[in-house]
Structures are given as structure tokens and as C-alpha cells.
C-alpha atoms as a PDB file:
ATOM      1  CA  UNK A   1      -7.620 -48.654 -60.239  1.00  0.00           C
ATOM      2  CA  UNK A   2     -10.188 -48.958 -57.396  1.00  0.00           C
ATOM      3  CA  UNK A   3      -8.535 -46.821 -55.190  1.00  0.00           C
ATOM      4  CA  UNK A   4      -6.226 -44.226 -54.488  1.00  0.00           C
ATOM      5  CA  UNK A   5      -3.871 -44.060 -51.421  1.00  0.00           C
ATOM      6  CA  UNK A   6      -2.738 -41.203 -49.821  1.00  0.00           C
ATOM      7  CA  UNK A   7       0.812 -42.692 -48.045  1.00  0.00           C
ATOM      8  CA  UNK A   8       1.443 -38.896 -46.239  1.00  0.00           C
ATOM      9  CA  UNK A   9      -1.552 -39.005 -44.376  1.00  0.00           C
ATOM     10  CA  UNK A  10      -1.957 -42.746 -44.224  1.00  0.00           C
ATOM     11  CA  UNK A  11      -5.266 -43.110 -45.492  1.00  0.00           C
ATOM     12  CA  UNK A  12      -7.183 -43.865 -48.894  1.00  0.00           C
ATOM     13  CA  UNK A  13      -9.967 -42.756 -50.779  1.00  0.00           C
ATOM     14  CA  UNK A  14     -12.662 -45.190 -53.418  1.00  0.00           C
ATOM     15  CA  UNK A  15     -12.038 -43.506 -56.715  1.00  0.00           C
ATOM     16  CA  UNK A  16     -15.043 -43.653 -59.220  1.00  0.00           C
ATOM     17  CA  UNK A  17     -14.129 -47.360 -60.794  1.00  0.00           C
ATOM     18  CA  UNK A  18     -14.562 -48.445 -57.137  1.00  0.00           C
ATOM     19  CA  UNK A  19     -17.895 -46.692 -56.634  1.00  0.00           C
ATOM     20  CA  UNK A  20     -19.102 -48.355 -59.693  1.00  0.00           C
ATOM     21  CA  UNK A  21     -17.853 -51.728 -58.827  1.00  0.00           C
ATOM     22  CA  UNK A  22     -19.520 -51.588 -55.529  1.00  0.00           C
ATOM     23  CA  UNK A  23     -22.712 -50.564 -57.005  1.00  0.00           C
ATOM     24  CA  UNK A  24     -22.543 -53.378 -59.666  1.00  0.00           C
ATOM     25  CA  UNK A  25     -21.569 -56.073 -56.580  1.00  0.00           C
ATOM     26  CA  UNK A  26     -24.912 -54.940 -54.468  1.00  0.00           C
ATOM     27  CA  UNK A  27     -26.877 -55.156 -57.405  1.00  0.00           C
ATOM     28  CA  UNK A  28     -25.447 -58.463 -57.955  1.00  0.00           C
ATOM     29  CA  UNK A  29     -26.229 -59.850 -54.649  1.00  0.00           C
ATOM     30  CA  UNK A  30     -30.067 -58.357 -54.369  1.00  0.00           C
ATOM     31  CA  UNK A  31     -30.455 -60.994 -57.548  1.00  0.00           C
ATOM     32  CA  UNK A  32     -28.774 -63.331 -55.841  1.00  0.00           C
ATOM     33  CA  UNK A  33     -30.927 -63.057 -52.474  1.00  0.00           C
ATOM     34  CA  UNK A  34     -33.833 -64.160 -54.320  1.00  0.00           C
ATOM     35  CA  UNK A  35     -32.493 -66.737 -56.545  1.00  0.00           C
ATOM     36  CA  UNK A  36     -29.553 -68.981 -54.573  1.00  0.00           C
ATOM     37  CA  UNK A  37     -32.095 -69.678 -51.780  1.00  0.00           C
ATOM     38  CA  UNK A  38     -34.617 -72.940 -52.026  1.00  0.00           C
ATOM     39  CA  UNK A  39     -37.720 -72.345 -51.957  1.00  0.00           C
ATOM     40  CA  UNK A  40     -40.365 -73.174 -49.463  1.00  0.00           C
ATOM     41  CA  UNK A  41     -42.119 -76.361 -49.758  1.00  0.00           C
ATOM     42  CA  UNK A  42     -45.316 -75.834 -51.597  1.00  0.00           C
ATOM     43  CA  UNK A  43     -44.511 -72.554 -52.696  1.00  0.00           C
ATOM     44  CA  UNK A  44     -46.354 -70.900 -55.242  1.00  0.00           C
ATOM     45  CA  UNK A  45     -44.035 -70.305 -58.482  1.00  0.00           C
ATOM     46  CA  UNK A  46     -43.670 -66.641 -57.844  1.00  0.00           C
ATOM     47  CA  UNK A  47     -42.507 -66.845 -54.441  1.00  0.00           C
ATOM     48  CA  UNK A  48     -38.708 -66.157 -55.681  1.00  0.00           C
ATOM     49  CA  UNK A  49     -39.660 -63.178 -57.586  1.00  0.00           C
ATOM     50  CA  UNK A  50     -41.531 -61.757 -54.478  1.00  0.00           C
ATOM     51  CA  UNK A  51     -38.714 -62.670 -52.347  1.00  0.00           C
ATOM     52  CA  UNK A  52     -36.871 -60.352 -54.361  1.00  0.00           C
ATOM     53  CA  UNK A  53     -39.305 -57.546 -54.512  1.00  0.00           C
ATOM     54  CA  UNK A  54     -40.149 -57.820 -50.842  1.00  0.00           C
ATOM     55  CA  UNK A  55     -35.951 -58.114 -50.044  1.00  0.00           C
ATOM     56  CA  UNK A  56     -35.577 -54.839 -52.201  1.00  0.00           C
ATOM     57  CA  UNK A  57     -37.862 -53.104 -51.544  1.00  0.00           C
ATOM     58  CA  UNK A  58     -36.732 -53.025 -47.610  1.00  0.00           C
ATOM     59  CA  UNK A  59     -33.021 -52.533 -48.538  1.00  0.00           C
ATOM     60  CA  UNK A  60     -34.181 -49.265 -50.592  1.00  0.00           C
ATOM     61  CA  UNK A  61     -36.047 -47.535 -48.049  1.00  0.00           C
ATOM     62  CA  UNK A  62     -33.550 -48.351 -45.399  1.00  0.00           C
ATOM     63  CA  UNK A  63     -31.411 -46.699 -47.671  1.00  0.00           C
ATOM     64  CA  UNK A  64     -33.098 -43.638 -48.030  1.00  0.00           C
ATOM     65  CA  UNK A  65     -34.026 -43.132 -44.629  1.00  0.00           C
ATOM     66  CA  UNK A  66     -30.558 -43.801 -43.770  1.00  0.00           C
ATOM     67  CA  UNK A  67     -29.875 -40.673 -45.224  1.00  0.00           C
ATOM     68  CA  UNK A  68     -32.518 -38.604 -43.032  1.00  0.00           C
ATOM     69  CA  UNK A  69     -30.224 -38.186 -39.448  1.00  0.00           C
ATOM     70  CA  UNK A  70     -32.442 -36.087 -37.083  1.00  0.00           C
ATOM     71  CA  UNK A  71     -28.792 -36.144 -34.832  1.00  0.00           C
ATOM     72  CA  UNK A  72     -24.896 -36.937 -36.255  1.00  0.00           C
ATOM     73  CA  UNK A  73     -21.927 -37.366 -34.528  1.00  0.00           C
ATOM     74  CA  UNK A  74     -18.662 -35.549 -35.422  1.00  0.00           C
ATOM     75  CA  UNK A  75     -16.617 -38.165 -35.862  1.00  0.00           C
ATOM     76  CA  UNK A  76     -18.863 -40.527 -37.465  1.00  0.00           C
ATOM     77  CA  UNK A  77     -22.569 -42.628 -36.817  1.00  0.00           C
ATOM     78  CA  UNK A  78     -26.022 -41.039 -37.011  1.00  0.00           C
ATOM     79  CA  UNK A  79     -29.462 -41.652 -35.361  1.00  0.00           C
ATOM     80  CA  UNK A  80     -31.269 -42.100 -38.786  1.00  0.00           C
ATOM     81  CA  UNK A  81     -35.227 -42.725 -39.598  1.00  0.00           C
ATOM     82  CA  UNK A  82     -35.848 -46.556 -38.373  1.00  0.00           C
ATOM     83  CA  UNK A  83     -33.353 -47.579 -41.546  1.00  0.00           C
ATOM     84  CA  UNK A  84     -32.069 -50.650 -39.044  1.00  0.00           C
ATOM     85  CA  UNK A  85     -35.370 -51.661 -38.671  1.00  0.00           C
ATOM     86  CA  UNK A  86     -35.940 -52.657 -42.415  1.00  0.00           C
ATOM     87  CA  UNK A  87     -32.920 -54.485 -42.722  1.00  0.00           C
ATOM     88  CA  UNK A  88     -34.220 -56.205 -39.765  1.00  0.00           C
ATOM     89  CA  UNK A  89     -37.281 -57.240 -41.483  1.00  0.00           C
ATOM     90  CA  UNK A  90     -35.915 -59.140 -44.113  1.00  0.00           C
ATOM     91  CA  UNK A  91     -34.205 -61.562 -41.835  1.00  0.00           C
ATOM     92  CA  UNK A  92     -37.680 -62.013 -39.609  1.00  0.00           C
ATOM     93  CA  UNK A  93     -39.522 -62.603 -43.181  1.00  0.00           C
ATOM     94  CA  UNK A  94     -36.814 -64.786 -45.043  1.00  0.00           C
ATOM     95  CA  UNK A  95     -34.648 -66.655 -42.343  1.00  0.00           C
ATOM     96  CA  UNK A  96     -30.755 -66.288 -41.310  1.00  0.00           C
ATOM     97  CA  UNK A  97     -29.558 -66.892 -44.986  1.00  0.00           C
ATOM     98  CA  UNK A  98     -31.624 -64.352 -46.687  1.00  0.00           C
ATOM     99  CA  UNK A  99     -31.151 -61.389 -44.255  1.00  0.00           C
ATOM    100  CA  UNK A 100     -27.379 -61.727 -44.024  1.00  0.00           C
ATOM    101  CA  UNK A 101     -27.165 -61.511 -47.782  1.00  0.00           C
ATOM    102  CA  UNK A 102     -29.373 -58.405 -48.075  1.00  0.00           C
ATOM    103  CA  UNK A 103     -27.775 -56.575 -44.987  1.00  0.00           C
ATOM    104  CA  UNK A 104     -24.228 -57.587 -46.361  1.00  0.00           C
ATOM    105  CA  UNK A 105     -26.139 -55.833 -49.717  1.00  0.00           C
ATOM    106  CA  UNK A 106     -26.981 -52.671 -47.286  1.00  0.00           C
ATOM    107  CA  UNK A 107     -23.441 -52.506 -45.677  1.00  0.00           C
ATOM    108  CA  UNK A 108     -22.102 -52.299 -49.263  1.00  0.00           C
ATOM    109  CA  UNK A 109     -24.223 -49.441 -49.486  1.00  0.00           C
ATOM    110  CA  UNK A 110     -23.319 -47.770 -46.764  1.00  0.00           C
ATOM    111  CA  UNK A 111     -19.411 -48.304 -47.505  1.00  0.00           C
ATOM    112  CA  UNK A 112     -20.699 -46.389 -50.981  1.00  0.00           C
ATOM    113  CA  UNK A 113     -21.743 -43.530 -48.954  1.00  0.00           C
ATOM    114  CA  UNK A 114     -19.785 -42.505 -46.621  1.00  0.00           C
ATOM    115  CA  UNK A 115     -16.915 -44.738 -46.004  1.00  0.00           C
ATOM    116  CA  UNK A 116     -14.732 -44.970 -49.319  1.00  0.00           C
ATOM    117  CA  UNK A 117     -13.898 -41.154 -48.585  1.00  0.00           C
ATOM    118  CA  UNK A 118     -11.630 -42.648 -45.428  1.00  0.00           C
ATOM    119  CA  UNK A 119     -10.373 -45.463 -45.599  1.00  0.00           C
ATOM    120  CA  UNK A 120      -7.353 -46.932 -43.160  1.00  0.00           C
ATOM    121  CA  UNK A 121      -7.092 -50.571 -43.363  1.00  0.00           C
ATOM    122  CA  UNK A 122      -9.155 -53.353 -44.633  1.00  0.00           C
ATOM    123  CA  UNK A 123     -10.112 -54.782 -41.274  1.00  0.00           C
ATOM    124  CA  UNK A 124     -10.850 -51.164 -40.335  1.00  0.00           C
ATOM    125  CA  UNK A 125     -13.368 -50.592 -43.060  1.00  0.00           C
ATOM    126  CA  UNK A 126     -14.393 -54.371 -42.345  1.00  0.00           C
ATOM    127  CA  UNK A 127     -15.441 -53.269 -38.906  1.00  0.00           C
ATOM    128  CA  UNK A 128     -16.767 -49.938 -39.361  1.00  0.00           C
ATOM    129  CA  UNK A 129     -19.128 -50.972 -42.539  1.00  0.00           C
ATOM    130  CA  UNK A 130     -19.199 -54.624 -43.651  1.00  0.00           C
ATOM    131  CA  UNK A 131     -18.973 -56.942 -40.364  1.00  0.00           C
ATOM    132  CA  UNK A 132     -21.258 -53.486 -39.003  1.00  0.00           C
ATOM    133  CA  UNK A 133     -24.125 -53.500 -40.622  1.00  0.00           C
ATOM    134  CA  UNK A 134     -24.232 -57.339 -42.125  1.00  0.00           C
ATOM    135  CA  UNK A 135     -24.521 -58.231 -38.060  1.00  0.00           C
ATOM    136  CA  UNK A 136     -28.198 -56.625 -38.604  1.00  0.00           C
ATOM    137  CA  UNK A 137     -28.970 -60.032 -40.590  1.00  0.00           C
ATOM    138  CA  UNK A 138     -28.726 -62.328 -37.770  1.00  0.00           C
ATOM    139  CA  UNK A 139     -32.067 -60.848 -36.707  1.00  0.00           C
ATOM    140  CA  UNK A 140     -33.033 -63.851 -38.627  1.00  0.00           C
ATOM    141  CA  UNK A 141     -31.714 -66.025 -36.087  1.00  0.00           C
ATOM    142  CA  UNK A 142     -35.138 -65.381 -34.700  1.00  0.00           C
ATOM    143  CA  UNK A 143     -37.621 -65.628 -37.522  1.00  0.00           C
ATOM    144  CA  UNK A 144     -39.993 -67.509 -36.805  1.00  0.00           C
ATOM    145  CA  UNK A 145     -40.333 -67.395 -33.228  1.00  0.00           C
ATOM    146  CA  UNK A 146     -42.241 -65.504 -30.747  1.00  0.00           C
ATOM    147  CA  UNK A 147     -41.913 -61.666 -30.641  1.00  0.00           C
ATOM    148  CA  UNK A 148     -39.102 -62.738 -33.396  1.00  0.00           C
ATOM    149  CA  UNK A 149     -38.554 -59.430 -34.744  1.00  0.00           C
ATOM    150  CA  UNK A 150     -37.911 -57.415 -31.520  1.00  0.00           C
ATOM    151  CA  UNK A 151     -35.528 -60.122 -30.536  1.00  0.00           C
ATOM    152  CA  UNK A 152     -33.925 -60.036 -33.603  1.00  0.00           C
ATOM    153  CA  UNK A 153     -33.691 -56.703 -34.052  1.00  0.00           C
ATOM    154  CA  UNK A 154     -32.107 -56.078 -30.691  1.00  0.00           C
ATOM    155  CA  UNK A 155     -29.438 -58.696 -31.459  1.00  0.00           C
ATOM    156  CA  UNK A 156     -28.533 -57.177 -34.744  1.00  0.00           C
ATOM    157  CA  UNK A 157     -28.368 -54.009 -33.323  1.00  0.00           C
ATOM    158  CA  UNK A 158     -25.976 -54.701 -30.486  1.00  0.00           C
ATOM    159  CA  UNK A 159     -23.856 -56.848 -32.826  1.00  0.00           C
ATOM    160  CA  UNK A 160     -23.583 -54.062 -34.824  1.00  0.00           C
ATOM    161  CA  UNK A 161     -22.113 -51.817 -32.032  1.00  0.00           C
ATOM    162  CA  UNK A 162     -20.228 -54.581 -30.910  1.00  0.00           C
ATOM    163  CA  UNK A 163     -17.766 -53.909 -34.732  1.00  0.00           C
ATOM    164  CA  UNK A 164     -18.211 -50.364 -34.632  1.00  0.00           C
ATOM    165  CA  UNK A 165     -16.611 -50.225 -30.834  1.00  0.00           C
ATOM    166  CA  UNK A 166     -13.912 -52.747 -32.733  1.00  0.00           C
ATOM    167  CA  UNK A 167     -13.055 -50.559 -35.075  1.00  0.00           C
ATOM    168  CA  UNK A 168     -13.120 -47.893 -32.369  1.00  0.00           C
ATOM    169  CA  UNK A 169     -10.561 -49.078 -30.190  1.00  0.00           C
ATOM    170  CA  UNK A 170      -8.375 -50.536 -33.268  1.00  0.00           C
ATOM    171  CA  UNK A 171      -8.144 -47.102 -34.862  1.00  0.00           C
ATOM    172  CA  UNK A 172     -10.044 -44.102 -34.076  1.00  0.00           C
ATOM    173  CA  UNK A 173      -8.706 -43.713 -30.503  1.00  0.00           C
ATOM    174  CA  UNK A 174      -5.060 -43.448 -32.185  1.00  0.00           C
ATOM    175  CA  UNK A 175      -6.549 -39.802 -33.596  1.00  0.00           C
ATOM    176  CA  UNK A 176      -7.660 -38.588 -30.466  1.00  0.00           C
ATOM    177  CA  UNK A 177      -6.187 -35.117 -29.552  1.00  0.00           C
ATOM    178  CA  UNK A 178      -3.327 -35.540 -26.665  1.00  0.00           C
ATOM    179  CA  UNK A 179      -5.886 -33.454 -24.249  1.00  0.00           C
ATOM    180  CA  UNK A 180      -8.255 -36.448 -24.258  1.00  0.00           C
ATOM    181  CA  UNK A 181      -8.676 -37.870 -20.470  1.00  0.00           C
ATOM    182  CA  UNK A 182      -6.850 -41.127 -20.260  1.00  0.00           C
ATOM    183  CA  UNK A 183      -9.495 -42.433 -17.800  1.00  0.00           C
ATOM    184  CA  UNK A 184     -11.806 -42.017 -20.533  1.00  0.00           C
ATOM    185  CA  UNK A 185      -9.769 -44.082 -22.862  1.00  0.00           C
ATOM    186  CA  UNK A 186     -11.450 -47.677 -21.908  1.00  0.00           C
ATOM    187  CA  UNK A 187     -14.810 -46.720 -22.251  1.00  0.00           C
ATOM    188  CA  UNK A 188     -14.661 -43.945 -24.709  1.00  0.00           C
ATOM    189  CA  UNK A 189     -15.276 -46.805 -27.928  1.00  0.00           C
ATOM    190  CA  UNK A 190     -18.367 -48.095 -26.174  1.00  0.00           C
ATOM    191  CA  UNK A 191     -19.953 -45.293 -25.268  1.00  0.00           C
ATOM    192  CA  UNK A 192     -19.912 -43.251 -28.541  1.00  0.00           C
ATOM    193  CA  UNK A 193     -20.814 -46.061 -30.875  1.00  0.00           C
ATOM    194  CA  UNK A 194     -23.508 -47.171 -28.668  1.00  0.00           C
ATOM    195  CA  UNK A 195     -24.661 -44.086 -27.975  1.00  0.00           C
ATOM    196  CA  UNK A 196     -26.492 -43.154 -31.102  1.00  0.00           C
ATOM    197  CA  UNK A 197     -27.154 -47.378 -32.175  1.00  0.00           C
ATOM    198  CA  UNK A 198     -29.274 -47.236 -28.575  1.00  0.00           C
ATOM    199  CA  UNK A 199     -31.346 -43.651 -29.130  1.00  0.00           C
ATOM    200  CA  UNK A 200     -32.435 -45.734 -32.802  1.00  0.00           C
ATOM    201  CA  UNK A 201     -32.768 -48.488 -31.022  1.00  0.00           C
ATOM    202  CA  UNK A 202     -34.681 -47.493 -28.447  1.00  0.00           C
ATOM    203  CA  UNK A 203     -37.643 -45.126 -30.815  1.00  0.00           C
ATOM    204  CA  UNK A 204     -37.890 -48.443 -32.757  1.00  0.00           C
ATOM    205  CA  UNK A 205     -38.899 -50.545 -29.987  1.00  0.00           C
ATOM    206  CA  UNK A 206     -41.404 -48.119 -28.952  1.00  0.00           C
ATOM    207  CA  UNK A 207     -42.849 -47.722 -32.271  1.00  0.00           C
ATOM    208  CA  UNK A 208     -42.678 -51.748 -32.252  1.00  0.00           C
ATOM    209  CA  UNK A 209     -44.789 -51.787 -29.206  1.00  0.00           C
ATOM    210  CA  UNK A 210     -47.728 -49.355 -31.168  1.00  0.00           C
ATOM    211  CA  UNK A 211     -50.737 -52.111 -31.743  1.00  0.00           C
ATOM    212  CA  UNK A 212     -51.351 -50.504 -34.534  1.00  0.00           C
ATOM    213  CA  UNK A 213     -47.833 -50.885 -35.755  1.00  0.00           C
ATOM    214  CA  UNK A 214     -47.931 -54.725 -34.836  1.00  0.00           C
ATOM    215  CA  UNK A 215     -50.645 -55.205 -36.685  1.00  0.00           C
ATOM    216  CA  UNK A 216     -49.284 -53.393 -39.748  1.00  0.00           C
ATOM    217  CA  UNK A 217     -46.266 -55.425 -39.552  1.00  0.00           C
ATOM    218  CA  UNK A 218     -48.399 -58.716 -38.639  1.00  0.00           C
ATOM    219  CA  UNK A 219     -50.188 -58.102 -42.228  1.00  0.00           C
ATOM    220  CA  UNK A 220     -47.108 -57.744 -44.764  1.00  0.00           C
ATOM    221  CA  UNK A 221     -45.719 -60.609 -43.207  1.00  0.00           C
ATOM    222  CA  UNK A 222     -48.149 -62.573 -44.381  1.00  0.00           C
ATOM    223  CA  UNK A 223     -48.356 -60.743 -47.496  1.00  0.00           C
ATOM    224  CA  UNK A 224     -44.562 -62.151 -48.065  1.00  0.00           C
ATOM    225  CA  UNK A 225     -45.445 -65.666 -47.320  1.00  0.00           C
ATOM    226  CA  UNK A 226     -48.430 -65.629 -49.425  1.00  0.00           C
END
């Protein structure tokens, strides 16, 4: 019903009662992000309902700019516009709990569009999308703490390459051509996923570093704790 496998060529696709049930199942959990976590103490009465506006309102635009890829690779992964980065946020704003829940939200998203047009095994859509991009959420590990949201946002991003390169040497390498180097076999994984997760990576961090940006940052932080 959800999906339709392909046994010749060993692979399966979403078909459109999938796509709809993992729309309705990120929908459900953006609601949820707001309204299974406690409060603050002393919170004003809206705080939930901000939480949630705040929560997706990051998980749109990272989204959208997910879709804007100044460079793609050929066999998968993208330098996008800074979409890491929002994910990011939410876990320096909200804590652990609250950014796994929305990146798990934005990994669901991601599955949505691109990844239930291949799919090989669970674990290897697991890796590739959910484990992948729900890692950015432990940038909340961090909140709280000094320079919290560069330190978090370099952990989620390497724990994010750490399940793509999973998924890499689990799968992909079995569809390399027969003329790929052997030598190259052991790093191969590694090097392509990180790759483009490093050229991101390493724009946001400078555009972290702006004072400006800081600042900017600095502000709607306290807007969301407000």
C-alpha cells in the first residue's frame, strides 16, 4: 500500500499513500514538538505556542533552502543554502529534546523528497535520511553553553556524515562500476559524504563568525525565550 518493490532490480519506490502518510507523520510531530515538552518555569502562557511557531518556522525555511544546491553530487548529497544551520537552531533555542524531534520532523522531509524514489533496505534509508539528518538535533547537547551553537552545529554536522558514510560503505560501494580503484575503496565513503557536509559546513561557520550575524542571532534568541 505504502510502497512498491521492484524485486528485478532490488530496490523500491514510496507510492503516493506513502508520500501522504509521511506528510501527515511530520505534521504530526511539529504539534507534538511544542506540546509533549514541559514548559519552562515561569513561563508566560504562550510560550508553547511560540515554541511551535519558532520550531516551524526554522524547519520550513531549512526546507526550502534545502532545495537551492549551488553544487550536487551525482550519486547523491548537495551543498544547499545554510538549511543545516536552521535545524541547528532549534536545538540551541529549545534543548536536546526539542531539536531531535524537529530534525527527526526535517529528515522525514527529506526522505519525502528525494529518498522514497530509491529505496534498498530499511537500515539503508535509516542511514541515508532518518539517523542522517535527526543527528543535526544533538546540536542541543550544547544549548545553553558558551559559543553553544557553533559547537552544536559542528557536532550535528559530523554526526550526520558519520550515517551517510554508514550507509555508504553498507550499500552504495556494492554499485560501484568494476573500474573503480580498489585502493580507493576504504576511503571512498568518507570522502564523498564529507565532502559536500564540510564545504556547508565550513560557509556557515564563517557566516557564524560575521558580528553582525551574531548579533542577529543573539536577538531572536531572546525573542524565543521571551
Amino acid at each position: 500500500m505504502f510502497i512498491d518493490v521492484f524485486k528485478e532490480d532490488g530496490y523500491a519506490v514510496l507510492t503516493t499513500a506513502g508520500y501522504i502518510a509521511c506528510a501527515i507523520l511530520a505534521l504530526l510531530i511539529i504539534v507534538l514538538t511544542a506540546f509533549l515538552a514541559k514548559p519552562k518555569e515561569n513561563a508566560k502562557p504562550h510560550w508553547k505556542t511560540k515554541k511551535l511557531v519558532f520550531s516551524a518556522v526554522c524547519l520550513a525555511l531549512a526546507f526550502l533552502l534545502s532545495y537551492i544546491q549551488p553544487y550536487k553530487l551525482p550519486w547523491g548529497g548537495s551543498v544547499t543554502l545554510f538549511s543545516m544551520l536552521f535545524i541547528c537552531l532549534v536545538g540551541n533555542w529549545y534543548g536536546l529534546k526539542t531539536g531531535l524531534l524537529v530534525a527527526f520532523t526535517y529528515s522525514i522531509l527529506q526522505f519525502i523528497q528525494s529518498g522514497g524514489s530509491y529505496i534498498l533496505t530499511p537500515l539503508q534509508v535509516c542511514c541515508d535520511y532518518f539517523f542522517a539528518f535527526t543527528a543535526l538535533g544533538f546540536s542541543g547537547i550544547f544549548a545553553g553553553k558558551k559559543n553553544g551553537l557553533l559547537k552544536g552545529y559542528l557536532l550535528g554536522i559530523f554526526l550526520r556524515g558519520v550515517f551517510h558514510t554508514l550507509g555508504g560503505y553498507l550499500y552504495w560501494m556494492e554499485y560501484m562500476p568494476d573500474t573503480f580503484p580498489k585502493s580507493l575503496a576504504a576511503i571512498y565513503p568518507i570522502v564523498y559524504n564529507y565532502s559536500y557536509i564540510l564545504i556547508e559546513g565550513a560557509a556557515t561557520v564563517a557566516i557564524l563568525c560575521i558580528p553582525a550575524v551574531k548579533s542577529a542571532l543573539n536577538r531572536v534568541k531572546q525573542m524565543t525565550a521571551e
